[in-house]
Protein backbone atom coordinates (compact mmCIF):
# COMPACT_ATOMS: atom_id res chain seq x y z
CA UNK A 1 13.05 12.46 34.59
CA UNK A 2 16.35 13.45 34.35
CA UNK A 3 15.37 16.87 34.24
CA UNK A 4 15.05 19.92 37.58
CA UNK A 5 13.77 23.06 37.61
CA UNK A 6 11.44 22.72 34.85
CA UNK A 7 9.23 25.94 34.88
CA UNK A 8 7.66 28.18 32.12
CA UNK A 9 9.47 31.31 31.05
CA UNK A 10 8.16 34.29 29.91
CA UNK A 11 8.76 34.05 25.83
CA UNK A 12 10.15 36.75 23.74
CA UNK A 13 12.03 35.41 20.70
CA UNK A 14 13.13 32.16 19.52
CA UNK A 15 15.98 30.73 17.30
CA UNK A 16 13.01 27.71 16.40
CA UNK A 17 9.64 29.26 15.81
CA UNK A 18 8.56 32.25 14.86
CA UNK A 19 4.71 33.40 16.14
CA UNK A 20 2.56 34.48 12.85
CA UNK A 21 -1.27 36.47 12.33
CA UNK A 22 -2.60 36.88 9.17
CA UNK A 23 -5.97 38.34 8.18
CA UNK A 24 -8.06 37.59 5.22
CA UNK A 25 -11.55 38.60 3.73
CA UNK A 26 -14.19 36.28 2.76
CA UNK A 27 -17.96 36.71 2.32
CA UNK A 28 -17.41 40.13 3.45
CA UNK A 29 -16.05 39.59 6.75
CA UNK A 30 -12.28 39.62 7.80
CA UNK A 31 -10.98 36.41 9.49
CA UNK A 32 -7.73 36.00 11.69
CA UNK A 33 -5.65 32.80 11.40
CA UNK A 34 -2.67 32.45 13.80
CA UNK A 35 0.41 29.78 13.49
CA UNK A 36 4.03 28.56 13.96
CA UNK A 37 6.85 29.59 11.30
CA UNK A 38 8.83 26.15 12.21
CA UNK A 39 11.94 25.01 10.51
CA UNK A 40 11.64 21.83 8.08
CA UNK A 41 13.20 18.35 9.45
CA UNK A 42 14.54 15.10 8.74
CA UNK A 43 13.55 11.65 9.99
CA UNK A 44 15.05 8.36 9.22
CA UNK A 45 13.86 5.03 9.71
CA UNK A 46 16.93 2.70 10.86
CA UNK A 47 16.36 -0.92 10.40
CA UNK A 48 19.57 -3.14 12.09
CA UNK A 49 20.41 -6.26 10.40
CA UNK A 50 22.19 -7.91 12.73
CA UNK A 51 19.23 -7.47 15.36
CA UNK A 52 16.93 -7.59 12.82
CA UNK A 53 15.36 -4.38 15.16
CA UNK A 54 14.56 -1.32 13.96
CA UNK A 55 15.95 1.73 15.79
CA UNK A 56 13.98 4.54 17.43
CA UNK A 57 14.92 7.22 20.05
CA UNK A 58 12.77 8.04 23.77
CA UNK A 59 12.98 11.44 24.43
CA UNK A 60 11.52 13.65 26.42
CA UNK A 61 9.22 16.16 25.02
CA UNK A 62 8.24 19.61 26.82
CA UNK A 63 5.34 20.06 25.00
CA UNK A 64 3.73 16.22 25.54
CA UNK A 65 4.45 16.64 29.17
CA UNK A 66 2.77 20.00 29.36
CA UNK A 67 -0.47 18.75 27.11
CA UNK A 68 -0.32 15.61 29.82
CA UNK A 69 -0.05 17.56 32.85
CA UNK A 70 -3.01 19.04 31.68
CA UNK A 71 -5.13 16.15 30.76
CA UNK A 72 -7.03 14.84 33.28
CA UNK A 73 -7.65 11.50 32.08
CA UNK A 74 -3.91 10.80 31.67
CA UNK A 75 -2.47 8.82 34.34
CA UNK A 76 0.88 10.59 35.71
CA UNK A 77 3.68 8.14 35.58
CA UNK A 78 6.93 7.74 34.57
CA UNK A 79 7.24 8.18 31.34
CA UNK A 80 4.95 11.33 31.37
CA UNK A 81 7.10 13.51 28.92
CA UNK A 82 8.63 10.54 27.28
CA UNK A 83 7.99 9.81 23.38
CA UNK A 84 9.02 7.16 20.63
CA UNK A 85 9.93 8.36 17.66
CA UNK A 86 12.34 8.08 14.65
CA UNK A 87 15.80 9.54 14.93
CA UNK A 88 14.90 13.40 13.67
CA UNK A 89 16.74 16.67 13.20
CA UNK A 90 15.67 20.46 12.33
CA UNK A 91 17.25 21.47 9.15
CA UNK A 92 18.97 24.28 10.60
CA UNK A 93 22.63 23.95 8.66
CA UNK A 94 23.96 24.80 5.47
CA UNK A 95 24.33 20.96 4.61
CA UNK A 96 22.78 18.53 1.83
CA UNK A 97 19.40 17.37 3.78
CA UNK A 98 21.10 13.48 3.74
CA UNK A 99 24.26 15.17 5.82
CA UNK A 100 21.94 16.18 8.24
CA UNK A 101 19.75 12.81 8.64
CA UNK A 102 23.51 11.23 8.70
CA UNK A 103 24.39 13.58 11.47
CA UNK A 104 21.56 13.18 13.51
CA UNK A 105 21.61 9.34 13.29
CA UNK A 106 25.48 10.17 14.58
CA UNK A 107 24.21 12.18 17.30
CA UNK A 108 21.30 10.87 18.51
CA UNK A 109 21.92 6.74 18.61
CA UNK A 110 25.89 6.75 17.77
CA UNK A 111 25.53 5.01 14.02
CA UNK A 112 26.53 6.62 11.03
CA UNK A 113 24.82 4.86 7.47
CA UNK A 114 26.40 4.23 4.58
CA UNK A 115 23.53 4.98 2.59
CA UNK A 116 20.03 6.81 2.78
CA UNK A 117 17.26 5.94 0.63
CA UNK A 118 14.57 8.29 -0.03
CA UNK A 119 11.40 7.55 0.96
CA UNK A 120 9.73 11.16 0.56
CA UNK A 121 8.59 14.53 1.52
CA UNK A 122 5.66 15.26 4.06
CA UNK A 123 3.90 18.21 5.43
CA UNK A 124 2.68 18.42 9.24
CA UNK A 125 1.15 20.75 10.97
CA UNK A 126 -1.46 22.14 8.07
CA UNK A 127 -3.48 24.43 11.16
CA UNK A 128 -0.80 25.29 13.76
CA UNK A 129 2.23 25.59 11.60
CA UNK A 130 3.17 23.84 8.26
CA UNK A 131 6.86 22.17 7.73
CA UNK A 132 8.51 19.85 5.92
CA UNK A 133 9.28 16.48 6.67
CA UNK A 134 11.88 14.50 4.59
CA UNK A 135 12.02 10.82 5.09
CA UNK A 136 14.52 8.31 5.03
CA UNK A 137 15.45 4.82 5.48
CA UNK A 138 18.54 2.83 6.21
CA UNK A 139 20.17 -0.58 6.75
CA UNK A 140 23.13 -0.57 9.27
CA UNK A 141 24.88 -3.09 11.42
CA UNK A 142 27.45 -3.41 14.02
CA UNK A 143 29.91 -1.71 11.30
CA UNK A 144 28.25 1.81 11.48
CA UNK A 145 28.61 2.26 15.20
CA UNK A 146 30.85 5.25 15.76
CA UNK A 147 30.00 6.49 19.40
CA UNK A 148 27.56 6.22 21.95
CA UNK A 149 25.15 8.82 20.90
CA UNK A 150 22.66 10.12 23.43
CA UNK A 151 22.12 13.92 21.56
CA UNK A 152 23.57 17.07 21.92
CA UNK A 153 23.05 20.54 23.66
CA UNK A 154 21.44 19.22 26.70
CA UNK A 155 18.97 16.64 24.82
CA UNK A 156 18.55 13.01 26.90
CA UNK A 157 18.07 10.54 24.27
CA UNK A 158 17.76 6.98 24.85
CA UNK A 159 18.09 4.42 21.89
CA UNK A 160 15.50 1.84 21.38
CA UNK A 161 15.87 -1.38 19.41
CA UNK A 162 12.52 -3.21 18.95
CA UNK A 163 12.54 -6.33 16.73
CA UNK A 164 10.54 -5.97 13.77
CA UNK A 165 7.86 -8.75 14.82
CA UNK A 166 7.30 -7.15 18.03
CA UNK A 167 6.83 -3.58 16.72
CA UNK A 168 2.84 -3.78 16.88
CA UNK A 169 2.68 -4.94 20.25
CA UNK A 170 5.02 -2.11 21.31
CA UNK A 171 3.71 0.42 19.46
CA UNK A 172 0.40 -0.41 21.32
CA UNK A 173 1.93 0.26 24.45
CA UNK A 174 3.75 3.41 23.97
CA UNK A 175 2.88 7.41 23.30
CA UNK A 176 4.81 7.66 19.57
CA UNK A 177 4.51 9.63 16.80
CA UNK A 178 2.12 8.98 13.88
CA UNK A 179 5.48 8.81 11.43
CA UNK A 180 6.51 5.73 13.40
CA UNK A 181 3.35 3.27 12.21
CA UNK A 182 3.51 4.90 8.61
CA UNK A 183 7.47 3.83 8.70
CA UNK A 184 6.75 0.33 10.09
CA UNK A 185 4.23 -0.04 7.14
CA UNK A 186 5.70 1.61 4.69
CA UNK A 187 8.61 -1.26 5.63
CA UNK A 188 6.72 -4.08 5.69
CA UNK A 189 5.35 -3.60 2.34
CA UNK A 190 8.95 -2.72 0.84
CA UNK A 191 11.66 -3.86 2.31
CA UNK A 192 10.44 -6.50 4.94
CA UNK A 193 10.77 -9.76 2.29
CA UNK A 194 14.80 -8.41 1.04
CA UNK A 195 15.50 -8.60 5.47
CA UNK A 196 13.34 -12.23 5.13
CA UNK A 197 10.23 -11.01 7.80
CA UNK A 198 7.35 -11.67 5.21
């Protein structure tokens, strides 16, 4: 882990989430529900043609390595902490949401696309703190590299390329987010035969 110190603070206020309580009636009792105000994000799914490889980012995640250092039946290694996932940001800037998705893909793996395609909106989240999730895709190549990416503001992301007939057999091997199979399906089904993997 590239990582020291790593301790719990005490919290008091956050520029990221925002701790919520609301009551309600039903059936003549009241009832309590507490969540997460979270900001909405991007995510886009980055498919390389000359590597025919899609591109995800392995970051470390406070929260997973809390949850793990709590599970018992998780085996510490590692890559305790360490996620797959597509390259995301927080909409947290007064940009378009494809500036942002551009930016991120600039900041996190060093590639800047041409062109985003919509894919859609999603919610997370539904019992712990609903957001947005918009959802991209794009083609690059060697043409769209513009830096060395990595992430900003003390973030350690590493860039993963994993060809697109090996993605099952990876995906069975790593801790990743839900998003990623959707995206890998989601691609086979609509873009896979333009790239020639069908």
């Amino acid at each position: 882990m590239g990582f020291k110190n790593l301790k719990e603070e005490n919290f008091e206020t956050s520029l990221y989430i925002k701790p919520k309580r609301f009551s309600y009636e039903s059936r003549e009792k009241t009832y309590f529900w507490d969540f997460i105000e979270v900001k909405d994000s991007v995510s886009v799914l980055l498919y390389h043609k000359d590597f025919e490889s899609f591109i995800f980012v392995r970051q470390f995640r406070i929260p997973l390595w809390y949850h793990q250092s709590k599970d018992k039946s998780y085996k510490k290694d590692e890559n305790m902490g360490y996620s797959i996932e597509l390259c995301s940001g927080l909409v947290d800037k007064n940009l378009s949401l494809e500036e942002i998705a551009k930016e991120e893909c600039m900041e996190e793996i060093g590639y800047k696309p041409k062109f985003l395609e919509k894919i859609g909106d999603f919610y997370t989240g539904f019992g712990s703190g609903v957001s947005r999730q918009s959802f991209y895709f794009a083609s690059i190549d060697e043409s769209d590299k513009i830096g060395l990416g990595g992430g900003i503001d003390g973030e350690q992301i590493e860039t993963i390329f994993v060809k697109v007939k090996e993605c099952e057999t990876f995906f069975s091997k790593t801790i990743h987010t839900p998003l990623l199979n959707f995206a890998y399906l989601w691609f086979m089904k609509e873009k896979a035969q333009n790239f020639g993997l069908a």
